[in-house]
PDB file of N, CA and C in Angstrom:
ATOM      1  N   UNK A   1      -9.002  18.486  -4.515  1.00  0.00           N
ATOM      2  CA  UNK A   1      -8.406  17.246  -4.980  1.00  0.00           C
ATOM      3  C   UNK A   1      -9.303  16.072  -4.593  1.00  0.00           C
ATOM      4  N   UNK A   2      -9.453  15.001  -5.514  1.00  0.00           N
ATOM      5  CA  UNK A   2     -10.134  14.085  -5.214  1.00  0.00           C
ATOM      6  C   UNK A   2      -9.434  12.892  -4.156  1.00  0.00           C
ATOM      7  N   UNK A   3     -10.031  12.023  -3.477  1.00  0.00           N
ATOM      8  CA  UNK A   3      -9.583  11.232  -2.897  1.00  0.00           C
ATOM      9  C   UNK A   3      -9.317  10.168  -3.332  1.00  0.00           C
ATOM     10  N   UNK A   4      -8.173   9.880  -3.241  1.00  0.00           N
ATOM     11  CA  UNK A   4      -7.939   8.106  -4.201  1.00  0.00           C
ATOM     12  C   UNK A   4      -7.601   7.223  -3.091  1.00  0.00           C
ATOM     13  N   UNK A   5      -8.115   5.945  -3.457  1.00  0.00           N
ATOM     14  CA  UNK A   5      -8.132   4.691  -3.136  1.00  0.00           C
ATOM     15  C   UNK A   5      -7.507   3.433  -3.507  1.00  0.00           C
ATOM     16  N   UNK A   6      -6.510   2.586  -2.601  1.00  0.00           N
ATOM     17  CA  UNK A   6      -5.321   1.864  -3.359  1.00  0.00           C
ATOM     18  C   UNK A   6      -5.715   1.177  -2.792  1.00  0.00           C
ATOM     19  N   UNK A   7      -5.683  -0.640  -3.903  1.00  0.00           N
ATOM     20  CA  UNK A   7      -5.911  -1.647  -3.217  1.00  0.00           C
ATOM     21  C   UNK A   7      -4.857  -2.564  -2.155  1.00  0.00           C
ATOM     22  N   UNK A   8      -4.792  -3.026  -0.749  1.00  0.00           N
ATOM     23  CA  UNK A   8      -3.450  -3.394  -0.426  1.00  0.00           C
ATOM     24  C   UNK A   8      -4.261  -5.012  -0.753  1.00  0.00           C
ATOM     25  N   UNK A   9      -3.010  -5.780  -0.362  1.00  0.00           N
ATOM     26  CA  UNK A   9      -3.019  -6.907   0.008  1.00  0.00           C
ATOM     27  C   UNK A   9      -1.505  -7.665   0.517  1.00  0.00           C
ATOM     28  N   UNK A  10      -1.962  -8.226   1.896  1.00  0.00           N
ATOM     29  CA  UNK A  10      -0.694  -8.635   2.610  1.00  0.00           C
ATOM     30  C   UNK A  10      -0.173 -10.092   1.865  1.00  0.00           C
ATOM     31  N   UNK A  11       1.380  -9.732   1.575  1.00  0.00           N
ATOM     32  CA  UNK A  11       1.520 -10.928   0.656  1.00  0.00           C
ATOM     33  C   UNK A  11       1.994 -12.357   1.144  1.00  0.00           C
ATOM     34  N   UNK A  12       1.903 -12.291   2.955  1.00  0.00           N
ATOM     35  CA  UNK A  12       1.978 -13.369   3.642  1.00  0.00           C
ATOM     36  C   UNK A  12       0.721 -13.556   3.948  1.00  0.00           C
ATOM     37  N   UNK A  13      -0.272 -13.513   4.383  1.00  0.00           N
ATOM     38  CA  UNK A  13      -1.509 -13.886   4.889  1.00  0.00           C
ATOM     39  C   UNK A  13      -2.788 -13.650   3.779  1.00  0.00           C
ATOM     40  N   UNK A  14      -2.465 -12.758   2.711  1.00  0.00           N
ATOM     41  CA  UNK A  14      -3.519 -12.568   1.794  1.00  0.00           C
ATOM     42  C   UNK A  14      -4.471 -12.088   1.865  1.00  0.00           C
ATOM     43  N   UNK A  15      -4.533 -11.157   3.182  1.00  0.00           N
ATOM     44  CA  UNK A  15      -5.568 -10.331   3.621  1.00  0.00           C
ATOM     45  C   UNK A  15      -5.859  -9.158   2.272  1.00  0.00           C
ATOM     46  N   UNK A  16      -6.986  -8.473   2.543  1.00  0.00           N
ATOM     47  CA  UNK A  16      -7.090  -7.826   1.553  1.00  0.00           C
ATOM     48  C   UNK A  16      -7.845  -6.583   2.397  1.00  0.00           C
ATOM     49  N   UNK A  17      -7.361  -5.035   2.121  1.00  0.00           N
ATOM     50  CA  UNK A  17      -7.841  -4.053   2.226  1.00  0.00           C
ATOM     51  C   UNK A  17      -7.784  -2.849   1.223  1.00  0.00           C
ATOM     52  N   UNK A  18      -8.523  -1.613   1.378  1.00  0.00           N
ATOM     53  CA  UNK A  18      -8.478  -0.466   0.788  1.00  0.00           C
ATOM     54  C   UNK A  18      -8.161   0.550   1.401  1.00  0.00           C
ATOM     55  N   UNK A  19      -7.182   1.391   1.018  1.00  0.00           N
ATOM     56  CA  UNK A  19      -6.207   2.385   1.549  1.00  0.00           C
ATOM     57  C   UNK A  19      -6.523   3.927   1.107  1.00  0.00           C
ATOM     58  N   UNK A  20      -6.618   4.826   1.851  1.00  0.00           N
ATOM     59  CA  UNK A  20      -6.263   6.102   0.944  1.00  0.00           C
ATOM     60  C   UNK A  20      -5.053   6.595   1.118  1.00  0.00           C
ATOM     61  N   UNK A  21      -4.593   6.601  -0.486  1.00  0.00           N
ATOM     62  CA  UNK A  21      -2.404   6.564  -0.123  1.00  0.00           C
ATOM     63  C   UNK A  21      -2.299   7.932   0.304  1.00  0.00           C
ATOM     64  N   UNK A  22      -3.022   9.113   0.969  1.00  0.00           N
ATOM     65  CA  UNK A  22      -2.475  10.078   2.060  1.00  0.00           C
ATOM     66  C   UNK A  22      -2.789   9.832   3.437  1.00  0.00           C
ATOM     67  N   UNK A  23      -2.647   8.566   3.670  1.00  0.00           N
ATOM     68  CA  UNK A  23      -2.781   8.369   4.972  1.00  0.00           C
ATOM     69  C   UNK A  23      -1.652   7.016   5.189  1.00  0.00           C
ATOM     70  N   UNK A  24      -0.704   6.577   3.958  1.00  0.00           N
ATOM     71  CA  UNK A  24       0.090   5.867   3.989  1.00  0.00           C
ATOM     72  C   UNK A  24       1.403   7.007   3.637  1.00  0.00           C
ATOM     73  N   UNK A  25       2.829   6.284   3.730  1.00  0.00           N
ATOM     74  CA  UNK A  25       3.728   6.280   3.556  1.00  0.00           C
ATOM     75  C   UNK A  25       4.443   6.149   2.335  1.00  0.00           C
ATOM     76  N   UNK A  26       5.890   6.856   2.303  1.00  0.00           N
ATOM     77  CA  UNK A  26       6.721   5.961   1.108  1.00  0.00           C
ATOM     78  C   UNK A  26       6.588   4.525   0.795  1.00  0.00           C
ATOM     79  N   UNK A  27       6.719   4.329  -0.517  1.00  0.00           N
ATOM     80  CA  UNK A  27       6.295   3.065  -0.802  1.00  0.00           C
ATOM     81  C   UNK A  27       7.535   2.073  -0.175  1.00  0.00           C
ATOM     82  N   UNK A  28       8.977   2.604  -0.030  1.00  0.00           N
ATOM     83  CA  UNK A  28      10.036   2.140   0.591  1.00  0.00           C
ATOM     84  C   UNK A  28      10.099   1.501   2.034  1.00  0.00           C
ATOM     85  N   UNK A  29       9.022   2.452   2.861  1.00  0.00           N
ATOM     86  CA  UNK A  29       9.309   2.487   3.996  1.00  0.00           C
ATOM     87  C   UNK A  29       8.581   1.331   4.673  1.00  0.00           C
ATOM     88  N   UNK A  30       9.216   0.862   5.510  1.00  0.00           N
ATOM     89  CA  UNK A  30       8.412  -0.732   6.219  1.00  0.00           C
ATOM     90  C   UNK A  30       7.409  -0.342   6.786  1.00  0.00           C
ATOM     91  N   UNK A  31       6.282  -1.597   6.038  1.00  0.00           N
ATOM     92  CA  UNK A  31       4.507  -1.787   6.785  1.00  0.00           C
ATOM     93  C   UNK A  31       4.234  -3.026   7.032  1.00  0.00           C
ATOM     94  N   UNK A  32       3.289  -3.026   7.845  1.00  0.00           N
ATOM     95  CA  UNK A  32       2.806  -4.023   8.834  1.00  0.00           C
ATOM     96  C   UNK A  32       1.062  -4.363   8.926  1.00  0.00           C
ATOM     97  N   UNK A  33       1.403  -5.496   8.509  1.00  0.00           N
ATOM     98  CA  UNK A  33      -0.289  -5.980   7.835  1.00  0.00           C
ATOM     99  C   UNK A  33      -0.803  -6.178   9.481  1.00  0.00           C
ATOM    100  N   UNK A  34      -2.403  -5.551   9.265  1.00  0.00           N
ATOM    101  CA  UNK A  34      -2.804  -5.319  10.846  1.00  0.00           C
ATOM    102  C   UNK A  34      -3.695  -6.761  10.924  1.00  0.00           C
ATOM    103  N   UNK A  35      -3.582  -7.973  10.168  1.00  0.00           N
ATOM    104  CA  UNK A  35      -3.859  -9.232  10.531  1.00  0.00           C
ATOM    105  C   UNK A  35      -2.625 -10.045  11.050  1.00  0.00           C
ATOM    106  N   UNK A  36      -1.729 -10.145  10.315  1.00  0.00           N
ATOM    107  CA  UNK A  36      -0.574 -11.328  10.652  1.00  0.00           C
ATOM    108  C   UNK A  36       0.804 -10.685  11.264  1.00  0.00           C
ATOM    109  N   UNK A  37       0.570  -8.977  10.924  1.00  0.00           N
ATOM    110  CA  UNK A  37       1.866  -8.457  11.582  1.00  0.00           C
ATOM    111  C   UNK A  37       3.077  -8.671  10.552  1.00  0.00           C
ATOM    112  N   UNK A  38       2.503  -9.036   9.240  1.00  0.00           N
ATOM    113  CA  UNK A  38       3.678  -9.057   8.617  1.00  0.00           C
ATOM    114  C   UNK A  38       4.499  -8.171   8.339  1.00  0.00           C
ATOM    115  N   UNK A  39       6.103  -7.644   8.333  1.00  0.00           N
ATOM    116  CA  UNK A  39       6.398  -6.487   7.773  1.00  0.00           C
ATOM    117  C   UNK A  39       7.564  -6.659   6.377  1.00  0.00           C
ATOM    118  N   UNK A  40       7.016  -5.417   5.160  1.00  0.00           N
ATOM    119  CA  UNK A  40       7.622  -5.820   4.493  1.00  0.00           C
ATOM    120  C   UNK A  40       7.913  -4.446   3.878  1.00  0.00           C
ATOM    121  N   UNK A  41       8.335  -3.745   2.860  1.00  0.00           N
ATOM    122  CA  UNK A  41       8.516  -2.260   2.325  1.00  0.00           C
ATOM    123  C   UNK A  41       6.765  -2.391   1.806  1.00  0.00           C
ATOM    124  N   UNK A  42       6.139  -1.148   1.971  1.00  0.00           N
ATOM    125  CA  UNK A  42       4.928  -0.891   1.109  1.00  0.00           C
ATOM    126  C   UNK A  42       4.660  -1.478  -0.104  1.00  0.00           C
ATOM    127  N   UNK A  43       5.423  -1.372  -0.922  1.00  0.00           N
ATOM    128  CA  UNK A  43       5.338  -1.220  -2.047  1.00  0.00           C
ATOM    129  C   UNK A  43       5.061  -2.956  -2.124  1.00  0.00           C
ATOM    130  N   UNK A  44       5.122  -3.551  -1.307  1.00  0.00           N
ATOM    131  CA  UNK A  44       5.157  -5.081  -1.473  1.00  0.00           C
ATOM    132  C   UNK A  44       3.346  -5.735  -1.202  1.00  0.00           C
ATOM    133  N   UNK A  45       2.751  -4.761  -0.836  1.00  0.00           N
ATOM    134  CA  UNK A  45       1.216  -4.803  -0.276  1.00  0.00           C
ATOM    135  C   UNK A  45       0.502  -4.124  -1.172  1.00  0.00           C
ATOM    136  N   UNK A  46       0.742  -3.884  -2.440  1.00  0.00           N
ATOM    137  CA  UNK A  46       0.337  -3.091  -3.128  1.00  0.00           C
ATOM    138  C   UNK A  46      -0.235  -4.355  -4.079  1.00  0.00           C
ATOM    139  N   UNK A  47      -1.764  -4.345  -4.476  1.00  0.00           N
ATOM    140  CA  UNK A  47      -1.724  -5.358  -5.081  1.00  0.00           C
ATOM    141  C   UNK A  47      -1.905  -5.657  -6.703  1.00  0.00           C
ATOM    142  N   UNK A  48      -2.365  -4.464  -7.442  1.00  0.00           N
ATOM    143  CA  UNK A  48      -1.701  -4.270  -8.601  1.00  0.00           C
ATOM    144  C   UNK A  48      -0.979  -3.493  -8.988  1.00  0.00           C
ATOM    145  N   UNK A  49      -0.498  -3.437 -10.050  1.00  0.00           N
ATOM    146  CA  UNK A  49       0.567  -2.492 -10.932  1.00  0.00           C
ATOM    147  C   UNK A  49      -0.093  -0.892 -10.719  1.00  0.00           C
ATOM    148  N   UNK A  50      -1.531  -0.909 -10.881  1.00  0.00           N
ATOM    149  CA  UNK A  50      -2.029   0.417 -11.042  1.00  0.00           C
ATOM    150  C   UNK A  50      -2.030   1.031  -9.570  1.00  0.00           C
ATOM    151  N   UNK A  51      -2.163   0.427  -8.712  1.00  0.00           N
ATOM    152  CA  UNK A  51      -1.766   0.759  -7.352  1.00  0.00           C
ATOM    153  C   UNK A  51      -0.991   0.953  -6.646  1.00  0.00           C
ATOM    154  N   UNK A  52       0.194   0.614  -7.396  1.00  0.00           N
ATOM    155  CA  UNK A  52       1.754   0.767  -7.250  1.00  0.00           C
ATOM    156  C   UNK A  52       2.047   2.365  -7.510  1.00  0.00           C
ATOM    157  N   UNK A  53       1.501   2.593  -9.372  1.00  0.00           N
ATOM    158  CA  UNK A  53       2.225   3.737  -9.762  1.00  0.00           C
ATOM    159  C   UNK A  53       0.941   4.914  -8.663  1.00  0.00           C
ATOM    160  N   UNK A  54      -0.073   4.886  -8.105  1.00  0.00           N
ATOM    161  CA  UNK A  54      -0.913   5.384  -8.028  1.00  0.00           C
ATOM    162  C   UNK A  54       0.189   5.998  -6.565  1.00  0.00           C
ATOM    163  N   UNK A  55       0.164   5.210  -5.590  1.00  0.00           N
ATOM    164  CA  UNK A  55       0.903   5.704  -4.853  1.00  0.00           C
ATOM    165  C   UNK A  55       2.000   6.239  -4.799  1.00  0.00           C
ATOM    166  N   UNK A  56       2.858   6.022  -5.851  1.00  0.00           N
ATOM    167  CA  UNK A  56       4.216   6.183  -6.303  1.00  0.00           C
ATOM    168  C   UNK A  56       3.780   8.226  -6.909  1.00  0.00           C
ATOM    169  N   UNK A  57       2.797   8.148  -7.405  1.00  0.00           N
ATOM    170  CA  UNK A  57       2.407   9.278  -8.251  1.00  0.00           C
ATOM    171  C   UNK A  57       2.008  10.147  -6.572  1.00  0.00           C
ATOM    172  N   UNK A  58       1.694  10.222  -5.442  1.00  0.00           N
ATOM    173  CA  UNK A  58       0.894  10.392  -4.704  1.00  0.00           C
ATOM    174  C   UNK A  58       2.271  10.823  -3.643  1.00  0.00           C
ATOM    175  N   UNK A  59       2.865  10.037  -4.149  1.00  0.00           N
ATOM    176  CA  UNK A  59       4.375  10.733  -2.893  1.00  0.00           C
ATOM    177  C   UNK A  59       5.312  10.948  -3.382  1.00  0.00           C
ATOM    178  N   UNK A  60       5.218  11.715  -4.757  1.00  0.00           N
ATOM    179  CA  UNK A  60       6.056  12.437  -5.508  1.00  0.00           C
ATOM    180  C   UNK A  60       7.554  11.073  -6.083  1.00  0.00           C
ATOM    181  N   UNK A  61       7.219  10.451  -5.889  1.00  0.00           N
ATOM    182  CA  UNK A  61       8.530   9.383  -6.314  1.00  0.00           C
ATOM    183  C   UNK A  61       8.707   9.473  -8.184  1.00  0.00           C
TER     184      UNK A  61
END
């Protein structure tokens, strides 16, 4: 299987990183931006649409 790569971005501080979504969580479940400590459900750090379903596709949802 190939490795995929999801773009985050924290939607209080606007930080910006790259994720591989098997090393993240349900998109439901509360995360915590490792600049400002923000916490919000995943799915809220996700910063486009295609990165949404990408993870969504990735943890069976």
């Amino acid at each position: 299987m190939q490795e995929a790569w999801i773009q985050l971005q924290c939607p209080e501080c606007g930080e910006q990183w790259e994720a591989n979504p098997a090393d993240l969580h349900e998109p439901d479940e509360a995360f915590g931006c490792k600049d400002c400590e923000e916490r919000r459900p995943l799915s809220e750090f996700t910063k486009t649409a295609r990165d949404f379903e990408i993870l969504e596709e990735f943890h069976g949802s």
